[in-house]
PDB file of N, CA and C in Angstrom:
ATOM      1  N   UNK A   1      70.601-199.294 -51.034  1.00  0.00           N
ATOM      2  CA  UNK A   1      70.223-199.444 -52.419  1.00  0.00           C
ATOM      3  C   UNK A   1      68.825-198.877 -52.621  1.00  0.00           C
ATOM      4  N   UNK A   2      68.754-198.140 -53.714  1.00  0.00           N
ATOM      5  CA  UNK A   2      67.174-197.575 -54.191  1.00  0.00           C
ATOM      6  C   UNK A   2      66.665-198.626 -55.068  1.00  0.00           C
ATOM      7  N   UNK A   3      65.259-198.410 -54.740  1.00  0.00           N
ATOM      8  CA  UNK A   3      64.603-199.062 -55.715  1.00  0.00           C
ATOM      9  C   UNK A   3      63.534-197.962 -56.622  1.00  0.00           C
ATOM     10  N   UNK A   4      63.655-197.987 -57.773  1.00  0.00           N
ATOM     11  CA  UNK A   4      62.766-197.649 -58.206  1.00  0.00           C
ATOM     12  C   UNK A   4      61.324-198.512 -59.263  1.00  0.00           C
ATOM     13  N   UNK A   5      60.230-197.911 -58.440  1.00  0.00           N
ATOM     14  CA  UNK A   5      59.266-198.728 -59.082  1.00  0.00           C
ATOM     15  C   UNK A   5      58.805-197.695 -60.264  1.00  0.00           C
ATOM     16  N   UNK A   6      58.046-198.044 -61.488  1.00  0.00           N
ATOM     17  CA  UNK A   6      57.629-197.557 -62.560  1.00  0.00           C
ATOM     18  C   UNK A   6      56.110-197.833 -62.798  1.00  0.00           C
ATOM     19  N   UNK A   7      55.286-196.995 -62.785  1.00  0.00           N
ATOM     20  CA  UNK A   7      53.850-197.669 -62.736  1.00  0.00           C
ATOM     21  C   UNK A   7      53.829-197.217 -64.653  1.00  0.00           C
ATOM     22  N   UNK A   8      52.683-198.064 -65.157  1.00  0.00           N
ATOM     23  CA  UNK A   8      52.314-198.088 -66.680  1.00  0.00           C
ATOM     24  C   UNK A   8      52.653-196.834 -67.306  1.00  0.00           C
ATOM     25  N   UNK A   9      51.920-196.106 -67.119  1.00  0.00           N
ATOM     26  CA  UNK A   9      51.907-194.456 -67.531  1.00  0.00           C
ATOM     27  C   UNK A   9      51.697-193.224 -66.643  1.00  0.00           C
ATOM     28  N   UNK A  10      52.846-192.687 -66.286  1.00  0.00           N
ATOM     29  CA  UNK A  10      53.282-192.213 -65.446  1.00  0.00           C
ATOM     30  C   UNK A  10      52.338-190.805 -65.821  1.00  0.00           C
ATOM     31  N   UNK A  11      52.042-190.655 -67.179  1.00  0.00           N
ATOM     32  CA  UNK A  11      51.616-189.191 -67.862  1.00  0.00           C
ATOM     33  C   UNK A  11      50.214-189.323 -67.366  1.00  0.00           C
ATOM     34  N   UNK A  12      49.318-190.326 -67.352  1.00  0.00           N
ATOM     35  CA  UNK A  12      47.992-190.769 -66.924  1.00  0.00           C
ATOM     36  C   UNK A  12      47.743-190.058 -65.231  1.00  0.00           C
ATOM     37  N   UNK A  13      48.970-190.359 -64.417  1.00  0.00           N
ATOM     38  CA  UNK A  13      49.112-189.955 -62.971  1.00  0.00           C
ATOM     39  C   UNK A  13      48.816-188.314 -63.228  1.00  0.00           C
ATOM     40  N   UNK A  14      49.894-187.893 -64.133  1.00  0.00           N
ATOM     41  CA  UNK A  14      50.022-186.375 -63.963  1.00  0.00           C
ATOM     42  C   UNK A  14      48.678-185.824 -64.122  1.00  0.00           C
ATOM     43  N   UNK A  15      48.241-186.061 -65.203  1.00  0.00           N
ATOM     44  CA  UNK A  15      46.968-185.839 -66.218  1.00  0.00           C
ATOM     45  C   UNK A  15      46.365-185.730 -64.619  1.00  0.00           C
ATOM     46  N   UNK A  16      45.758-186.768 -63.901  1.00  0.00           N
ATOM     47  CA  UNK A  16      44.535-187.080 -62.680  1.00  0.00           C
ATOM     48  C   UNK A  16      45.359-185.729 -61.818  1.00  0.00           C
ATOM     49  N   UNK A  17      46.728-186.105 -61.621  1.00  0.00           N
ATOM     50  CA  UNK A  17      47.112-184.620 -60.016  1.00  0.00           C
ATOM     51  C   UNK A  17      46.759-183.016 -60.943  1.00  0.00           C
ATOM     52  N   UNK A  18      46.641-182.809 -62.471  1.00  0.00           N
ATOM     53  CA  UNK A  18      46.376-181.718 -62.790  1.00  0.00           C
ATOM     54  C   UNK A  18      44.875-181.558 -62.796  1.00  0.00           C
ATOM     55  N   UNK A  19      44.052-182.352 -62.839  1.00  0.00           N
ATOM     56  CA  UNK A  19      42.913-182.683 -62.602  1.00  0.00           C
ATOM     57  C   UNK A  19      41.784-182.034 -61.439  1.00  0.00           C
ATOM     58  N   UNK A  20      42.752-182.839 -60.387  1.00  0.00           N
ATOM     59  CA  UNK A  20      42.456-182.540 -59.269  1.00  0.00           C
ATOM     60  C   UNK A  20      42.717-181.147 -58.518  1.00  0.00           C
ATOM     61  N   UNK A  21      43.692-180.746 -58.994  1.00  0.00           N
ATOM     62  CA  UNK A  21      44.338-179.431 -58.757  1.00  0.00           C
ATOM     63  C   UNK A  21      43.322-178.532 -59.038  1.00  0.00           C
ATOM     64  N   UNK A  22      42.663-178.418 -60.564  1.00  0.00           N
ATOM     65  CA  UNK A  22      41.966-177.989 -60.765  1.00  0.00           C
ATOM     66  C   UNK A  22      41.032-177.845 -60.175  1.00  0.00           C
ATOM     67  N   UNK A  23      39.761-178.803 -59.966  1.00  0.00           N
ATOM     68  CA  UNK A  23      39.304-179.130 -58.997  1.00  0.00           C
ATOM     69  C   UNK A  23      39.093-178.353 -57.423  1.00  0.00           C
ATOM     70  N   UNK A  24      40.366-178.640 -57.034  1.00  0.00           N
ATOM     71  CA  UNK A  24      40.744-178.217 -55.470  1.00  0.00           C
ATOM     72  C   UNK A  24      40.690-176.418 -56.203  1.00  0.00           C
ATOM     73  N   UNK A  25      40.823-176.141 -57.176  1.00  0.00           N
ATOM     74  CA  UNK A  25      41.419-174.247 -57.188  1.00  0.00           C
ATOM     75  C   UNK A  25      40.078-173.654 -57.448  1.00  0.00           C
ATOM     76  N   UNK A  26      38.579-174.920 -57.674  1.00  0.00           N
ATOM     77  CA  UNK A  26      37.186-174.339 -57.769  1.00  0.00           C
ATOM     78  C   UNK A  26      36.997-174.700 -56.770  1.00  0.00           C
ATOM     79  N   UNK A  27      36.794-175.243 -56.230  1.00  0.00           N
ATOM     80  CA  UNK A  27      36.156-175.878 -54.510  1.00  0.00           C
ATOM     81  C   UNK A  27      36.586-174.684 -53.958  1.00  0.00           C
ATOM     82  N   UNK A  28      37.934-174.141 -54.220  1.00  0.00           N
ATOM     83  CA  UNK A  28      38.724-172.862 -52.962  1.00  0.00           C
ATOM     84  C   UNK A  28      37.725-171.962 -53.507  1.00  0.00           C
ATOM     85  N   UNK A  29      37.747-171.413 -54.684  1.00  0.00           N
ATOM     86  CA  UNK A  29      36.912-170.262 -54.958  1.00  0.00           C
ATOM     87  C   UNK A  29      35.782-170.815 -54.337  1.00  0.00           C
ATOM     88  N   UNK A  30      34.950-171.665 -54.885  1.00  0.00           N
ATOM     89  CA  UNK A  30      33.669-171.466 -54.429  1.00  0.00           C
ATOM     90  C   UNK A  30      33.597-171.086 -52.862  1.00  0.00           C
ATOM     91  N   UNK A  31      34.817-172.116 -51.796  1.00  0.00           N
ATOM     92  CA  UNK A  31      34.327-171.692 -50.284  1.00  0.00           C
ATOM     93  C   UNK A  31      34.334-170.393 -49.895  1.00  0.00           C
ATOM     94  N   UNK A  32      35.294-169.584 -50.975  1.00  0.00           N
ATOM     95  CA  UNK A  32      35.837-167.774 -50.684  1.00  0.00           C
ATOM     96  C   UNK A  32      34.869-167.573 -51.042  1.00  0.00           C
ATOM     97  N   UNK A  33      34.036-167.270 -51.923  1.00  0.00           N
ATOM     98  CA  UNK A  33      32.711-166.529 -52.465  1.00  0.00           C
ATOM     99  C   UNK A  33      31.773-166.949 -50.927  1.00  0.00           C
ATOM    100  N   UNK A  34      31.899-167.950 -50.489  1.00  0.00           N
ATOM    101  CA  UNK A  34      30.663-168.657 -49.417  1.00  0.00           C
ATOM    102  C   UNK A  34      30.853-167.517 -48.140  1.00  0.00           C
ATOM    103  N   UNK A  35      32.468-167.370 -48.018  1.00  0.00           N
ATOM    104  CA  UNK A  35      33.069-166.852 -46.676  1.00  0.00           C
ATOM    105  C   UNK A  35      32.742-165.397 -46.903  1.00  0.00           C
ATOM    106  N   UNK A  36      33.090-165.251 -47.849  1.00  0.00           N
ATOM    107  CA  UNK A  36      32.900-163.460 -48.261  1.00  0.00           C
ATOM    108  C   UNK A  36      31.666-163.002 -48.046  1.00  0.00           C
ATOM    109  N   UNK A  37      30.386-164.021 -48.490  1.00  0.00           N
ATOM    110  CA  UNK A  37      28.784-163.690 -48.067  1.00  0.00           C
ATOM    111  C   UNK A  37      28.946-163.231 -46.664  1.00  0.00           C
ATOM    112  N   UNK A  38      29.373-164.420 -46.172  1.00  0.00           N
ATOM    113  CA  UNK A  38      29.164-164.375 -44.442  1.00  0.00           C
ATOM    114  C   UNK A  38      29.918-163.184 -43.711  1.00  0.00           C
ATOM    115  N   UNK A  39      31.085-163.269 -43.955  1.00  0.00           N
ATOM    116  CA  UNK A  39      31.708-161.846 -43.564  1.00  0.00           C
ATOM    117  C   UNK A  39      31.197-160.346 -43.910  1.00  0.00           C
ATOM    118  N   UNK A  40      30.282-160.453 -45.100  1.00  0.00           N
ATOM    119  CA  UNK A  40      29.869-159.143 -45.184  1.00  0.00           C
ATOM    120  C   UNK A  40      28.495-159.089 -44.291  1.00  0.00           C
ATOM    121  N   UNK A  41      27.891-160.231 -44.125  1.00  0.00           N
ATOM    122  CA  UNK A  41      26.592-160.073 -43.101  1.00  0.00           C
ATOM    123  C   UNK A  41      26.958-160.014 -41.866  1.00  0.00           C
ATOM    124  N   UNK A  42      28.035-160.441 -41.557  1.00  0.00           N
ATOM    125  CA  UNK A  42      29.013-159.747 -40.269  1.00  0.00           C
ATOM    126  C   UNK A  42      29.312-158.114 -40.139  1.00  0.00           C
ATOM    127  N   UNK A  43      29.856-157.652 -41.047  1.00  0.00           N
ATOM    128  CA  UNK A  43      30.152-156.399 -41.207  1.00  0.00           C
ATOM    129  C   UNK A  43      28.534-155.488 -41.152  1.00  0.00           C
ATOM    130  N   UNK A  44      28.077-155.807 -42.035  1.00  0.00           N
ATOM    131  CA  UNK A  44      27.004-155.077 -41.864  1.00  0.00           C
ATOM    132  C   UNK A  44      26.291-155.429 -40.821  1.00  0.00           C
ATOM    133  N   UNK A  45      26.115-156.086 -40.368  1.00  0.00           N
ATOM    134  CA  UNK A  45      25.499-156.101 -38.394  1.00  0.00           C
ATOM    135  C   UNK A  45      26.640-155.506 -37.613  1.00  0.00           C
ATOM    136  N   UNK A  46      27.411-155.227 -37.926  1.00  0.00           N
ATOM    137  CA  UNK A  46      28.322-154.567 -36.999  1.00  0.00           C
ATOM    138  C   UNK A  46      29.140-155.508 -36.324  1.00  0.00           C
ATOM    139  N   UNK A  47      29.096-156.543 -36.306  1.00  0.00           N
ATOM    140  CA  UNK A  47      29.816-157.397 -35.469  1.00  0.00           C
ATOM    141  C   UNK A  47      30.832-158.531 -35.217  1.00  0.00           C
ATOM    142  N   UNK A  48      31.816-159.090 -34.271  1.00  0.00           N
ATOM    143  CA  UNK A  48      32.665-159.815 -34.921  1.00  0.00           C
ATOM    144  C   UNK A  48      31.991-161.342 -34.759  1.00  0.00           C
ATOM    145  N   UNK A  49      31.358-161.682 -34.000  1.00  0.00           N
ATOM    146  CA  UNK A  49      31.031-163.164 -33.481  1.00  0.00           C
ATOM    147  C   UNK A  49      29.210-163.326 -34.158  1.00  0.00           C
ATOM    148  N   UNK A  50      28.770-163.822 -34.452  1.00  0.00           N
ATOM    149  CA  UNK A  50      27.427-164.511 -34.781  1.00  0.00           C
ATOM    150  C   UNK A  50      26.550-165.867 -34.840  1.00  0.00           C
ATOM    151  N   UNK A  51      25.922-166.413 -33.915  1.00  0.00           N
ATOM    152  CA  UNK A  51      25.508-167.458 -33.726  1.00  0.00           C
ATOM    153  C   UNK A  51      24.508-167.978 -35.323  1.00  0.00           C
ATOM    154  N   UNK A  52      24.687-168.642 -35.750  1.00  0.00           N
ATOM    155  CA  UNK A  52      24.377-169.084 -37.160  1.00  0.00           C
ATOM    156  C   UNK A  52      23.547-170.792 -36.909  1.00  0.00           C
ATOM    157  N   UNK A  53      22.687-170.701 -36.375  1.00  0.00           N
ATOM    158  CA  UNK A  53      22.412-172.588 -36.265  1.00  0.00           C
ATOM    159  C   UNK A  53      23.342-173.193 -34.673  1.00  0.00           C
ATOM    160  N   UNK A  54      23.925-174.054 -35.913  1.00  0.00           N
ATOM    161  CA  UNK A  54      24.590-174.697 -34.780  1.00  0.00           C
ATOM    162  C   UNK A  54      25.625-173.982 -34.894  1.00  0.00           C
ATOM    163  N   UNK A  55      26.079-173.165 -35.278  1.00  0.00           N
ATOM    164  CA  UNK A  55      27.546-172.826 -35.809  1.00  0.00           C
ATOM    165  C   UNK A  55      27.564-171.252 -35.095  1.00  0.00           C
ATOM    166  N   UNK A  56      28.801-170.896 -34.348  1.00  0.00           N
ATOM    167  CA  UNK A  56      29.102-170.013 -34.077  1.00  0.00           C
ATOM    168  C   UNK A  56      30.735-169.145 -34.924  1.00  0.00           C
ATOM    169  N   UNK A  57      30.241-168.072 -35.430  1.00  0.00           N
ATOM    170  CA  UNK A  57      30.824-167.660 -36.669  1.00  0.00           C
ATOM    171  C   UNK A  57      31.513-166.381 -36.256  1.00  0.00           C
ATOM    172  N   UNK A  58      33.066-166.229 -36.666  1.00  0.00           N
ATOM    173  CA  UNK A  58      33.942-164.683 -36.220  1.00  0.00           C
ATOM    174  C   UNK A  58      34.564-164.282 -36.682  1.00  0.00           C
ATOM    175  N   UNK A  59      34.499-162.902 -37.199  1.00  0.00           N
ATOM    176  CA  UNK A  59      35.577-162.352 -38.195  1.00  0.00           C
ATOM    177  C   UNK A  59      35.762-161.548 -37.483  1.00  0.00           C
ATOM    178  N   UNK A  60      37.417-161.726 -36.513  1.00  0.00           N
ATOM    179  CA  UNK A  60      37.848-161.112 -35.846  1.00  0.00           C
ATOM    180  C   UNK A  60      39.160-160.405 -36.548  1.00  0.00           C
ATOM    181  N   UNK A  61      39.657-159.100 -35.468  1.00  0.00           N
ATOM    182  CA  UNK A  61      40.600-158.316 -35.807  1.00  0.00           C
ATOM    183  C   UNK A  61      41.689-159.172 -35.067  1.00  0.00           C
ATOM    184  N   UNK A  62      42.832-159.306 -35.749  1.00  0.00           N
ATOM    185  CA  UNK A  62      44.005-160.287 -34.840  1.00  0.00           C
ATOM    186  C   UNK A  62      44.959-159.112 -35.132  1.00  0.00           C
ATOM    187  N   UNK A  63      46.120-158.807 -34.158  1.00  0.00           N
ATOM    188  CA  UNK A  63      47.189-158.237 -34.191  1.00  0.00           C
ATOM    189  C   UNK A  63      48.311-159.469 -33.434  1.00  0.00           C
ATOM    190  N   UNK A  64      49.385-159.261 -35.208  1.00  0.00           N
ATOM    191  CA  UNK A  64      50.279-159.910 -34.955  1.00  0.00           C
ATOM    192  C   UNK A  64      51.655-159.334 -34.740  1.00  0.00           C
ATOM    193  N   UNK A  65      52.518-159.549 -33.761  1.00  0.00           N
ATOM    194  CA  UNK A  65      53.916-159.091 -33.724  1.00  0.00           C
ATOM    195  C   UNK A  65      54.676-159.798 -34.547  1.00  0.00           C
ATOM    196  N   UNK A  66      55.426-159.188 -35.762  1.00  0.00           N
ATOM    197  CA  UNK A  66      56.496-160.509 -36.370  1.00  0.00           C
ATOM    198  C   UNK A  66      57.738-159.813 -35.732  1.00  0.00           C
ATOM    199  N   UNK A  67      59.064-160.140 -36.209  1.00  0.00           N
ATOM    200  CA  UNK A  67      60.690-159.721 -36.142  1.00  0.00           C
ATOM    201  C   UNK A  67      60.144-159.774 -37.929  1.00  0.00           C
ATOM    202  N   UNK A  68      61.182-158.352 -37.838  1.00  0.00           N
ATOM    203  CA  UNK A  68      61.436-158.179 -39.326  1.00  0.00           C
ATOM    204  C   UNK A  68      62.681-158.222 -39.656  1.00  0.00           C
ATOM    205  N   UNK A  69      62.916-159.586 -39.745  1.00  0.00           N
ATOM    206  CA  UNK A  69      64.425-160.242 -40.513  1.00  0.00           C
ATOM    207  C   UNK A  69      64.875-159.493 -41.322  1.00  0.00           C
ATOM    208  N   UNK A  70      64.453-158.608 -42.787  1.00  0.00           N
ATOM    209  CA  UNK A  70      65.047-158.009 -43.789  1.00  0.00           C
ATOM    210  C   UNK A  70      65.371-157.310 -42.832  1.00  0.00           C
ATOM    211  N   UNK A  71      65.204-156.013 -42.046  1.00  0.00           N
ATOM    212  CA  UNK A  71      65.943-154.594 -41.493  1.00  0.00           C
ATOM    213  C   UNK A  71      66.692-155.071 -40.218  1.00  0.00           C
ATOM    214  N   UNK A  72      66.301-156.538 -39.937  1.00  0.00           N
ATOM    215  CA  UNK A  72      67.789-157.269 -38.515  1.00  0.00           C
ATOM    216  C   UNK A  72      68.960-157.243 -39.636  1.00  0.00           C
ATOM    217  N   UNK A  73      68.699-158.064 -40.462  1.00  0.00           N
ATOM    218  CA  UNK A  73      70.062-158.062 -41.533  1.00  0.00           C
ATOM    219  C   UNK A  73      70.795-157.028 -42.078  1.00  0.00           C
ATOM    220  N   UNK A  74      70.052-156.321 -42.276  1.00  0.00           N
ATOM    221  CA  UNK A  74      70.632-155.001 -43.003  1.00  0.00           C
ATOM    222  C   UNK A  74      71.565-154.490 -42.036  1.00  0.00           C
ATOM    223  N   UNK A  75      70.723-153.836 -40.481  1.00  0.00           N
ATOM    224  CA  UNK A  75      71.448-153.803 -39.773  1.00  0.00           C
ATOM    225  C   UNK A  75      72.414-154.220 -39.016  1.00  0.00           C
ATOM    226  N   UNK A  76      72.312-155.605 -38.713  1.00  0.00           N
ATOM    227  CA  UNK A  76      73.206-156.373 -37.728  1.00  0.00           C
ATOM    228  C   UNK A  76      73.249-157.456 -38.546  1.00  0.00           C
ATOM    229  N   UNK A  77      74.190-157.762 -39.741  1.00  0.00           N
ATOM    230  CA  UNK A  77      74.442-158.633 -40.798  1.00  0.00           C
ATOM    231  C   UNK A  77      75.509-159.528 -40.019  1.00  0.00           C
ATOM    232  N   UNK A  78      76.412-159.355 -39.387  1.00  0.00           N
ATOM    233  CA  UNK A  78      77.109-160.164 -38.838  1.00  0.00           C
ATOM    234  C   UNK A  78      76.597-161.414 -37.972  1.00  0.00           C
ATOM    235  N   UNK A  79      75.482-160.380 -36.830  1.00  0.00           N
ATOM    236  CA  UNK A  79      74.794-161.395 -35.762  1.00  0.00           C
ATOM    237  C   UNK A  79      74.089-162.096 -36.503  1.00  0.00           C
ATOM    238  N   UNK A  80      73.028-161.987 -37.660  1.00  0.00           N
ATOM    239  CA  UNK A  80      72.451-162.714 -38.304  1.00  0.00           C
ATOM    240  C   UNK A  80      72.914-163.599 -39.052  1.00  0.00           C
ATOM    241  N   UNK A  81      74.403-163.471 -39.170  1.00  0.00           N
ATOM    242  CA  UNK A  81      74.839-164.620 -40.328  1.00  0.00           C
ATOM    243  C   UNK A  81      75.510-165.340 -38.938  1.00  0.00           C
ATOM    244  N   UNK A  82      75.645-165.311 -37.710  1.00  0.00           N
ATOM    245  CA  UNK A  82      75.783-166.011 -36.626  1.00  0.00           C
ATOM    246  C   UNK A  82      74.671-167.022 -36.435  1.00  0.00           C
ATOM    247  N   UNK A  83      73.514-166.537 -36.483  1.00  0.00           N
ATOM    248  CA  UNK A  83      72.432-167.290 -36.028  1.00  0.00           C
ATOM    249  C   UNK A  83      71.346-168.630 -37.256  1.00  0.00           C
ATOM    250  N   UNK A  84      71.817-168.169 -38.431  1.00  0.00           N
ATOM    251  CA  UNK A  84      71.652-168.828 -39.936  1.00  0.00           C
ATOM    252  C   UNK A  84      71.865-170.286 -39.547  1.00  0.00           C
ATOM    253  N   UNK A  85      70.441-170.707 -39.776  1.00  0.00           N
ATOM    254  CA  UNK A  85      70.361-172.233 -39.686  1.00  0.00           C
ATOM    255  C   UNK A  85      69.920-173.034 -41.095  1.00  0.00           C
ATOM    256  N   UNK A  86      70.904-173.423 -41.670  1.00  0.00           N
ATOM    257  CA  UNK A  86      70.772-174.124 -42.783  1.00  0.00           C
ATOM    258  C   UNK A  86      69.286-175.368 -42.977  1.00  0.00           C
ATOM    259  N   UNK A  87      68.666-175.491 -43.452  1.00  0.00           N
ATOM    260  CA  UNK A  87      68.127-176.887 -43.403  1.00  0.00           C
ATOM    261  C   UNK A  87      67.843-177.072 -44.886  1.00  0.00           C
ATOM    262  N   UNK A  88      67.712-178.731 -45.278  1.00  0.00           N
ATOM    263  CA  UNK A  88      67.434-179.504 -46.692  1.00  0.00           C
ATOM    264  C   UNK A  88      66.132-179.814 -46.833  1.00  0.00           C
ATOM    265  N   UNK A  89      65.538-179.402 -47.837  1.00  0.00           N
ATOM    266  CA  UNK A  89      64.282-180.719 -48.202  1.00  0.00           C
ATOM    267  C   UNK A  89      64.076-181.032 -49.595  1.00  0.00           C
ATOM    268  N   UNK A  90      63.088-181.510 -49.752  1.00  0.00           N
ATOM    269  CA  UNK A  90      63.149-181.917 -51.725  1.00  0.00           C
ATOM    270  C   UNK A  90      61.862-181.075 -52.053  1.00  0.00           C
ATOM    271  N   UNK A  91      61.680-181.019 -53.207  1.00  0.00           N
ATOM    272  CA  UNK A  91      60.652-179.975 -53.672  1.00  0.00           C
ATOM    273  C   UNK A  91      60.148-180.952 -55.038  1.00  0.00           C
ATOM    274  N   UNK A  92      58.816-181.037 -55.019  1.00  0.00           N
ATOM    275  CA  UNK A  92      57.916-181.591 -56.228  1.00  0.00           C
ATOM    276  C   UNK A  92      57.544-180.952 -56.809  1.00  0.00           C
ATOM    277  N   UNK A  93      57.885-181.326 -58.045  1.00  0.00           N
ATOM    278  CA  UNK A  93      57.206-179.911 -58.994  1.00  0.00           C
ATOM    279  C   UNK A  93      56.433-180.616 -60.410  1.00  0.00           C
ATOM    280  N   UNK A  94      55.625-180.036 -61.160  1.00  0.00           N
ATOM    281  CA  UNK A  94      55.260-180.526 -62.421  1.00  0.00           C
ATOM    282  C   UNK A  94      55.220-179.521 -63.272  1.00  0.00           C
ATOM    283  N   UNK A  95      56.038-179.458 -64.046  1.00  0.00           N
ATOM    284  CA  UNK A  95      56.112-178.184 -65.369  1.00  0.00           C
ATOM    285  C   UNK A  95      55.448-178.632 -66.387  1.00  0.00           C
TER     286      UNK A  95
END
């Protein structure tokens, strides 16, 4: 059996998570503007690692290998619909 609980004003909740959202989408900018300083005083010293204080700081080059699923499928559509692992979850949304 479910229960559902109902708090007073449910619109009051939304109102605070759009709030905060907000919030969280200036905090992100502001830390990108912070990171972007630092990475360009990286670049222009030439370098990837920099001792900063206490803080040791790196804007390194990473090389990643992926599998590129779109051109496995295209090509080998059979083996791939062999290997297709279904899974469920729920999704929250606020429109």
């Amino acid at each position: 059996m479910k229960t559902l609980v109902i708090t007073a004003n449910l619109e009051n909740e939304i109102k605070d998570i759009r709030a905060l959202e907000a919030k969280i989408n200036e905090l992100n900018e502001m830390k990108q503007e912070k990171e972007a300083l630092i990475k360009s005083v990286l670049d222009a010293a030439g370098v990837e690692e920099m001792m900063i204080g206490a803080f040791t700081v790196r804007f390194t080059n990473i090389v990643r290998n992926s599998f590129n699923t779109s051109a496995f499928k295209k090509k080998y559509l059979e083996l791939y619909n062999a290997f297709i692992k279904q899974s469920n979850y729920r999704k929250f949304t606020i429109a």
